[in-house]
PDB file of N, CA and C in Angstrom:
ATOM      1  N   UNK A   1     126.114  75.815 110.457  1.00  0.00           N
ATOM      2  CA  UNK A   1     125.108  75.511 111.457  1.00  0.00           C
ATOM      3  C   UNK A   1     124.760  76.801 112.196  1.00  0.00           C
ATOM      4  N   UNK A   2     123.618  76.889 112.687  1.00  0.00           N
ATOM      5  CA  UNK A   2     123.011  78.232 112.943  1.00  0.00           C
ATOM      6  C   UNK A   2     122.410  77.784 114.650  1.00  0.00           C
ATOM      7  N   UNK A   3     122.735  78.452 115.499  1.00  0.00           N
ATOM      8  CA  UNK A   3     121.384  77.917 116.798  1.00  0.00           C
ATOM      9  C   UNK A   3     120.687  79.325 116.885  1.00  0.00           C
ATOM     10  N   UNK A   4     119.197  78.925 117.310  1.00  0.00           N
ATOM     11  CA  UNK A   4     118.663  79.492 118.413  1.00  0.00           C
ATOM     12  C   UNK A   4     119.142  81.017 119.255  1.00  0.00           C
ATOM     13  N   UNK A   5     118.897  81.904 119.327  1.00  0.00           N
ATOM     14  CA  UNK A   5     119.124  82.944 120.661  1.00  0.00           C
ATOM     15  C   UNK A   5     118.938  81.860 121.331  1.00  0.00           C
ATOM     16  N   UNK A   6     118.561  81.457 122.153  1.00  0.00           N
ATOM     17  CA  UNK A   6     118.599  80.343 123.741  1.00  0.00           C
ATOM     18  C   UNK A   6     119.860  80.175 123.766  1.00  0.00           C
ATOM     19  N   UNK A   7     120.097  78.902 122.579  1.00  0.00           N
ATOM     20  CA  UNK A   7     121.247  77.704 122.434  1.00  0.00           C
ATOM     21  C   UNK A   7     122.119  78.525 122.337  1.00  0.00           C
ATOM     22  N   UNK A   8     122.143  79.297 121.764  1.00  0.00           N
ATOM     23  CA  UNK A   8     123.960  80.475 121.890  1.00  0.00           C
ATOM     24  C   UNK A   8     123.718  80.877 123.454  1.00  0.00           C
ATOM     25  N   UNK A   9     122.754  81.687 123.696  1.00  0.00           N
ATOM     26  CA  UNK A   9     122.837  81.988 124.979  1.00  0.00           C
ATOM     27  C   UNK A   9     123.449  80.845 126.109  1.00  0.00           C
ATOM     28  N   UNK A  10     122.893  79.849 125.998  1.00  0.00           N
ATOM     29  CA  UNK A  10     122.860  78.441 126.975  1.00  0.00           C
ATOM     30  C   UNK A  10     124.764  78.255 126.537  1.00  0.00           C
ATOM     31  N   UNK A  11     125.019  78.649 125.484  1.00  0.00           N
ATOM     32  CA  UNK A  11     126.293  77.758 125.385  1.00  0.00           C
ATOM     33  C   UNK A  11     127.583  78.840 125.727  1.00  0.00           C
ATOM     34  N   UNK A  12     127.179  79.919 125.598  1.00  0.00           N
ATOM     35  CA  UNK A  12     127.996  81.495 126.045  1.00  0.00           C
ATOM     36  C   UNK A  12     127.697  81.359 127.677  1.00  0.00           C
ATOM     37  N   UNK A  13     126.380  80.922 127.929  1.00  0.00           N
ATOM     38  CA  UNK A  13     126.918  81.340 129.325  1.00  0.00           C
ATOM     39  C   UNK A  13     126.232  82.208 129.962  1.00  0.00           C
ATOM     40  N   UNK A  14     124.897  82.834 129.136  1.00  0.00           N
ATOM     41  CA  UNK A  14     125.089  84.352 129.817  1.00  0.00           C
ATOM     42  C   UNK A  14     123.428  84.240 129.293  1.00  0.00           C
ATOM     43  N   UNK A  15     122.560  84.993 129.597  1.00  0.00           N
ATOM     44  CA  UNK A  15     121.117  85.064 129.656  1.00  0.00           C
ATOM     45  C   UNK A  15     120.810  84.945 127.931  1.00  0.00           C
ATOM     46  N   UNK A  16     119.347  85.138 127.647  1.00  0.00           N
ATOM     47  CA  UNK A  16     118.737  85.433 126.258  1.00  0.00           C
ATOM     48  C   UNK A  16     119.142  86.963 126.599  1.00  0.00           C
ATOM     49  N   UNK A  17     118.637  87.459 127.324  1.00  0.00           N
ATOM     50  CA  UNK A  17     117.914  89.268 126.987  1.00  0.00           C
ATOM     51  C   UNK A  17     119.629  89.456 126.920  1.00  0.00           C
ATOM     52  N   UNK A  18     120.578  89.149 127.512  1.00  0.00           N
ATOM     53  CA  UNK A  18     122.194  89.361 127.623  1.00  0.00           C
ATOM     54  C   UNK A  18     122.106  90.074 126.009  1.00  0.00           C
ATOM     55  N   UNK A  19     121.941  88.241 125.486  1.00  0.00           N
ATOM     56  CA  UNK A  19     122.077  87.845 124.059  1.00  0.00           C
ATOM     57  C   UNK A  19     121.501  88.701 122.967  1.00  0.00           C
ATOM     58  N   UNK A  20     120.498  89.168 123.256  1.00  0.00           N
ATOM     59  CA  UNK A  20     119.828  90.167 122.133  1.00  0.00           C
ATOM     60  C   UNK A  20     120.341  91.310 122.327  1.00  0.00           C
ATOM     61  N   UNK A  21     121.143  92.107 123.445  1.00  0.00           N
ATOM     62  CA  UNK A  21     121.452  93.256 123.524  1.00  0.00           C
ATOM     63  C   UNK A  21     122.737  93.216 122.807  1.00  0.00           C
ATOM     64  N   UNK A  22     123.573  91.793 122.894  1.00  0.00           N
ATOM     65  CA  UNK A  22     124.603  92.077 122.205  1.00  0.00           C
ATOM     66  C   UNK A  22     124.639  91.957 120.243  1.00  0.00           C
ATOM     67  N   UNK A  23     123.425  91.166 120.053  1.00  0.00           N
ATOM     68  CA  UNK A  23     122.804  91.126 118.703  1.00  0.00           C
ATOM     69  C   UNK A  23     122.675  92.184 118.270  1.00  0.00           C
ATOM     70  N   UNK A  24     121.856  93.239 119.158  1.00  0.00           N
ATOM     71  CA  UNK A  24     121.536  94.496 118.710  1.00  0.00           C
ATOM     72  C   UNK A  24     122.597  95.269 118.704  1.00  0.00           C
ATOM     73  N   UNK A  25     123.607  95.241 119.372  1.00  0.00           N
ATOM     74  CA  UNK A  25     124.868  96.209 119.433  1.00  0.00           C
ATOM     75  C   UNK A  25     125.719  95.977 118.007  1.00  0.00           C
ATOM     76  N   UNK A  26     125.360  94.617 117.686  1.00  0.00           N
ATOM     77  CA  UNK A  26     126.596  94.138 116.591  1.00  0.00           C
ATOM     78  C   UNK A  26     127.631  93.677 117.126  1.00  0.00           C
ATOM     79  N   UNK A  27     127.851  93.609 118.740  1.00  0.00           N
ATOM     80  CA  UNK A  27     128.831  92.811 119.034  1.00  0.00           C
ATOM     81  C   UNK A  27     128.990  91.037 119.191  1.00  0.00           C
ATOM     82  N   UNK A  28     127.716  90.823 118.257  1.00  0.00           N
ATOM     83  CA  UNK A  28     127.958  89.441 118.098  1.00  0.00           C
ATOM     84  C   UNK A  28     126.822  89.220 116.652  1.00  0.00           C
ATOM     85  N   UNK A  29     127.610  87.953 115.977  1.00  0.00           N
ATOM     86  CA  UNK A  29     126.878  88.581 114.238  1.00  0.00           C
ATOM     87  C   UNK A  29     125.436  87.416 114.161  1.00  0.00           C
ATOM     88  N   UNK A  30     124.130  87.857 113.633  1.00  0.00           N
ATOM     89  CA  UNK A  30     123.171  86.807 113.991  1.00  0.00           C
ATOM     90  C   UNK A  30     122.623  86.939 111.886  1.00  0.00           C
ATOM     91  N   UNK A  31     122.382  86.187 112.139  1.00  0.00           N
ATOM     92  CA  UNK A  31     121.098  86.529 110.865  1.00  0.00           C
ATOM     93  C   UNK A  31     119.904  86.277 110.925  1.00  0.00           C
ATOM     94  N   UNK A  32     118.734  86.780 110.314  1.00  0.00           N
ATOM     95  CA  UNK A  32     117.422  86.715 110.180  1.00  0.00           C
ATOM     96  C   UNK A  32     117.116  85.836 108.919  1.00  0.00           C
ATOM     97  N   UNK A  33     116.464  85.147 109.254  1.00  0.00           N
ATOM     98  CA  UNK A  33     115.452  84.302 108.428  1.00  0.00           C
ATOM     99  C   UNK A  33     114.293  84.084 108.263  1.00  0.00           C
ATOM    100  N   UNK A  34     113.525  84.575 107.653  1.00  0.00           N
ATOM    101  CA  UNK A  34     112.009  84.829 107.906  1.00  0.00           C
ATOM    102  C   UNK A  34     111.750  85.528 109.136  1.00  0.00           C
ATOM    103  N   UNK A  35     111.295  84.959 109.913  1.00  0.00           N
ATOM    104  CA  UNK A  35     111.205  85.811 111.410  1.00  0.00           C
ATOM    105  C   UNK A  35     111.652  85.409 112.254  1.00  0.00           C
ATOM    106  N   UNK A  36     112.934  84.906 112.124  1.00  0.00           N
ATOM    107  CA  UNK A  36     113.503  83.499 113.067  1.00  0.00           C
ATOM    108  C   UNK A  36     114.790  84.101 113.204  1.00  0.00           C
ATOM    109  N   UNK A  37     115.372  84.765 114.370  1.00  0.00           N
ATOM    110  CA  UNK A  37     117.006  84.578 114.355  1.00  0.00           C
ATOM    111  C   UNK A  37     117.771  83.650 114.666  1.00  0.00           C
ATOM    112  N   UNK A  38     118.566  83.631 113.942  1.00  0.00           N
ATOM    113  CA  UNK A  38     120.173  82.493 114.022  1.00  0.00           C
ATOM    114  C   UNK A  38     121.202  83.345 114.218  1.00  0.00           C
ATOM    115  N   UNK A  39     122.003  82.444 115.162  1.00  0.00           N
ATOM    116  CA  UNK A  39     123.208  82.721 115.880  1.00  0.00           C
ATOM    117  C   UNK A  39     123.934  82.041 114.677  1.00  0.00           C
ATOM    118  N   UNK A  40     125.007  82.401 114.314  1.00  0.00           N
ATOM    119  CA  UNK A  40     125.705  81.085 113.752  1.00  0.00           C
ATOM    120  C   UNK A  40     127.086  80.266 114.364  1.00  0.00           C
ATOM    121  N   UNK A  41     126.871  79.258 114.594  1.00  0.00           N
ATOM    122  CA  UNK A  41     127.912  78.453 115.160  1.00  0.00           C
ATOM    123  C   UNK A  41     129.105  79.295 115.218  1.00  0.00           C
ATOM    124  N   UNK A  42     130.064  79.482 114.583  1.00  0.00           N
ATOM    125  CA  UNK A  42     131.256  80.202 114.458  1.00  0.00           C
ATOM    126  C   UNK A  42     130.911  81.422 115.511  1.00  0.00           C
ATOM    127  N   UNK A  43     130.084  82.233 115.018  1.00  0.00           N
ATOM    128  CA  UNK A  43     129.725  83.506 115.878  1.00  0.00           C
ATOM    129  C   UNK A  43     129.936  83.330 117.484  1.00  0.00           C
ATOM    130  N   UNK A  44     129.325  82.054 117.898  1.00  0.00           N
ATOM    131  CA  UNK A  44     129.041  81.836 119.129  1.00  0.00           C
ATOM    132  C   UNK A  44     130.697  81.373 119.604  1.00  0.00           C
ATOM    133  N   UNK A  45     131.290  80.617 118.821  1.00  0.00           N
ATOM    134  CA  UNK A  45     132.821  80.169 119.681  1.00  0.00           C
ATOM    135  C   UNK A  45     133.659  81.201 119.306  1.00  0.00           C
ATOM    136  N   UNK A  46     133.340  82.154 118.639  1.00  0.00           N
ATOM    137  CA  UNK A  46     134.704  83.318 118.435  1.00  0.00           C
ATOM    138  C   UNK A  46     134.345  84.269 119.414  1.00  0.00           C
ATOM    139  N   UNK A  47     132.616  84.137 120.621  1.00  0.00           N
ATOM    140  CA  UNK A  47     132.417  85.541 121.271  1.00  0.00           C
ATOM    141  C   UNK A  47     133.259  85.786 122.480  1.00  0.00           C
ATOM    142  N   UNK A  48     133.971  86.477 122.923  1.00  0.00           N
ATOM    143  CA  UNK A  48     134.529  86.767 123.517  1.00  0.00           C
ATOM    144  C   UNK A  48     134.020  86.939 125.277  1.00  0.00           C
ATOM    145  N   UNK A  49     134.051  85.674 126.227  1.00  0.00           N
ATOM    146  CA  UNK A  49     132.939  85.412 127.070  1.00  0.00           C
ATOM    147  C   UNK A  49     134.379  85.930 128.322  1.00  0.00           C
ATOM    148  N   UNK A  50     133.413  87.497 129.086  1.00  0.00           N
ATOM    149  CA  UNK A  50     134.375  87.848 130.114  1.00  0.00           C
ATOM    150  C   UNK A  50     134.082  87.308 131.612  1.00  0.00           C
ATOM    151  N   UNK A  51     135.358  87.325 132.200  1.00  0.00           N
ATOM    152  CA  UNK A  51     134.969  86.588 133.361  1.00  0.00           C
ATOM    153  C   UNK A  51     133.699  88.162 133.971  1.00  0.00           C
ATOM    154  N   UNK A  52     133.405  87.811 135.124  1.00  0.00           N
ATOM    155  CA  UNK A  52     132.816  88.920 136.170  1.00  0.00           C
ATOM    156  C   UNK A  52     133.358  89.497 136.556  1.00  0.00           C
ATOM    157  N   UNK A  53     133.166  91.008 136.652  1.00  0.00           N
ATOM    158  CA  UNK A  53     133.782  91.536 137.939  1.00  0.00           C
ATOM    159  C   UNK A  53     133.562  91.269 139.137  1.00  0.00           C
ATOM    160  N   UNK A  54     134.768  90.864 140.066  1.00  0.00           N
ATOM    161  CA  UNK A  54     134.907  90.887 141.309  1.00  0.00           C
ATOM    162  C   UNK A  54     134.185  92.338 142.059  1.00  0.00           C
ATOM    163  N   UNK A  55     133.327  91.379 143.094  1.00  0.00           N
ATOM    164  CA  UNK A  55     133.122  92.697 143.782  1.00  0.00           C
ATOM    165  C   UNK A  55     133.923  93.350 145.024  1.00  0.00           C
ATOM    166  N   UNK A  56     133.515  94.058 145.494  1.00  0.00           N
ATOM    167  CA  UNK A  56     134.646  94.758 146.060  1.00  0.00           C
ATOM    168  C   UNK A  56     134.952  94.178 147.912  1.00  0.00           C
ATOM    169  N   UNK A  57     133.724  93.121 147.995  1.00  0.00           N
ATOM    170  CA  UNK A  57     134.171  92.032 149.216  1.00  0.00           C
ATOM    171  C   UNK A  57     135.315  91.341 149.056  1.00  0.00           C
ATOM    172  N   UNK A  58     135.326  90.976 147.949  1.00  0.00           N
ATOM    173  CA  UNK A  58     136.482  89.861 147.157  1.00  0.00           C
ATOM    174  C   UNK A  58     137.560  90.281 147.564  1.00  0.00           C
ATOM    175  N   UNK A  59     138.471  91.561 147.037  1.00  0.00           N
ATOM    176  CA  UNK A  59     139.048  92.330 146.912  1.00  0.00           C
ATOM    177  C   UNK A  59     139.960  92.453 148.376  1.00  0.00           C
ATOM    178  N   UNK A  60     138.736  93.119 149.335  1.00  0.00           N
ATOM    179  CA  UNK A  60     138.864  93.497 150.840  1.00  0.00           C
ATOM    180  C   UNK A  60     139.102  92.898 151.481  1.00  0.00           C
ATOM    181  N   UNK A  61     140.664  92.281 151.158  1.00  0.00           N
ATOM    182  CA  UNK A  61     140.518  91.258 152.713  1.00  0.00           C
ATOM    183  C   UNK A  61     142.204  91.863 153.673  1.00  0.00           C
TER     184      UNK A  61
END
């Protein structure tokens, strides 16, 4: 099963444009199909989703 850039995005957590930068890096594996990219299922639950950095209010108490 293949989703969408969105639907990976929506299910990672984290924006589209996030999503294509990490497509483009190769740190997450997509394929092309005609002119259509797919995420593929697997791809999306093996990505490695980091918490945030704390900012430095957090921190300061």
């Amino acid at each position: 099963m293949a989703l969408t850039v969105a639907e990976a995005a929506t299910q990672i957590g984290i924006g589209r444009t996030k999503l294509y930068e990490y497509v483009t890096s190769g740190e997450i594996t997509s394929v092309k199909i005609g002119s259509l990219r797919r995420i593929p299922a697997e791809a999306v639950n093996d990505f490695p989703v980091q918490a945030p950095p704390t900012s430095d209010f957090e921190t300061a108490t």
